[in-house]
Protein backbone atom coordinates (compact mmCIF):
# COMPACT_ATOMS: atom_id res chain seq x y z
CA UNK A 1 74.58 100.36 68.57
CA UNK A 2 74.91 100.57 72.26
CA UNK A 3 76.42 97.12 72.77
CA UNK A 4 77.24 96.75 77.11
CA UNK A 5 80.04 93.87 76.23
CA UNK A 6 81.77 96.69 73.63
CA UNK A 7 81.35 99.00 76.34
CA UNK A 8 83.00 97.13 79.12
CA UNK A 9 86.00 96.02 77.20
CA UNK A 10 86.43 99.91 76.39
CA UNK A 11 86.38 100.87 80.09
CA UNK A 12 88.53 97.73 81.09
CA UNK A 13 91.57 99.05 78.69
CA UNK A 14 91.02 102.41 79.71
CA UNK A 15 91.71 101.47 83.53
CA UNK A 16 94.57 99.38 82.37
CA UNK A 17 96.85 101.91 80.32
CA UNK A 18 95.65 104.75 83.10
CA UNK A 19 96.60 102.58 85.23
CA UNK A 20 100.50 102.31 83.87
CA UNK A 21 100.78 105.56 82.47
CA UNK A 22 100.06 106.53 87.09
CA UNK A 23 102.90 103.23 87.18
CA UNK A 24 105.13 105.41 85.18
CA UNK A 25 104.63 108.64 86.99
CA UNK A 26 104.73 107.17 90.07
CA UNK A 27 107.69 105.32 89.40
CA UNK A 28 109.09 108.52 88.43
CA UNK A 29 108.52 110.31 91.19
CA UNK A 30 109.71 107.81 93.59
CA UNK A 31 113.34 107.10 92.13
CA UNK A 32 113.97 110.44 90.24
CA UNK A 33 111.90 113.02 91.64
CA UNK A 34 110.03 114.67 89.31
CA UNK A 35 107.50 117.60 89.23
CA UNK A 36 109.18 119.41 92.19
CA UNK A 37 107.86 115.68 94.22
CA UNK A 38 111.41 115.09 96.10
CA UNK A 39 109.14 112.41 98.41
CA UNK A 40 109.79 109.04 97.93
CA UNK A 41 105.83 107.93 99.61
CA UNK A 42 103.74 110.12 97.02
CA UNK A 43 105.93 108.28 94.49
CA UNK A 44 105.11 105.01 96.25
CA UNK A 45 101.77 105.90 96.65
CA UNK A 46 100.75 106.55 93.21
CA UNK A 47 102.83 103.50 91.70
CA UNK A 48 100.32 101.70 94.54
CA UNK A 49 96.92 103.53 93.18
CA UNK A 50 98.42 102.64 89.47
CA UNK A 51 98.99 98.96 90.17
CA UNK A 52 95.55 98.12 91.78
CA UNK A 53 93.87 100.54 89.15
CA UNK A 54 96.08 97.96 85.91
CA UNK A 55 95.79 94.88 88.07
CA UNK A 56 93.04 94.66 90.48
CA UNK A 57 89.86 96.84 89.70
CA UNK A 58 89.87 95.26 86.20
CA UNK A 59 89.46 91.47 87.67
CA UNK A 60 86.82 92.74 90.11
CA UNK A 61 84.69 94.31 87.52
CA UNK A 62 84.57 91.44 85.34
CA UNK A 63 83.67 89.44 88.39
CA UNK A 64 81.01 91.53 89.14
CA UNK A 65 79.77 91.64 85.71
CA UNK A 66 80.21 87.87 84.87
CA UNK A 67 77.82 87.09 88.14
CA UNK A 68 75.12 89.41 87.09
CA UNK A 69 75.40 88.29 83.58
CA UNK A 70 74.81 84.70 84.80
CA UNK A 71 72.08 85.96 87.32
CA UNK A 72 74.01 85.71 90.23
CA UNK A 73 75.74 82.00 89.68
């Protein structure tokens, strides 16, 4: 029931489409100002956080995971 590889590709596509929905908001932000934000650098900043969250922490996780899978190899 509690299968880790079912698991892990659950939290991988959760980081992903968090990931672009804080793309989209932040993308918002920057160009049209939304949510009373009028500041182009929170915009920037959480297109930023959204990017490494869709692109980045996904890769290092399954790094991590494939080298303790493999016991360390």
């Amino acid at each position: 029931m509690n299968d880790p590889a079912k698991n892990r590709w659950i939290l991988l596509n959760v980081l992903r489409v968090g990931g672009l929905i804080f793309m989209g908001v932040g993308l918002l932000i920057w160009r049209k100002g939304i949510g009373g934000f009028q500041d182009e650098l929170i915009g920037k900043a959480i297109f930023l956080i959204g990017l490494l969250e869709t692109l980045i922490i996904p890769a290092l996780l399954r790094r991590a995971w494939r080298s303790k899978d493999t016991g360390g190899k």
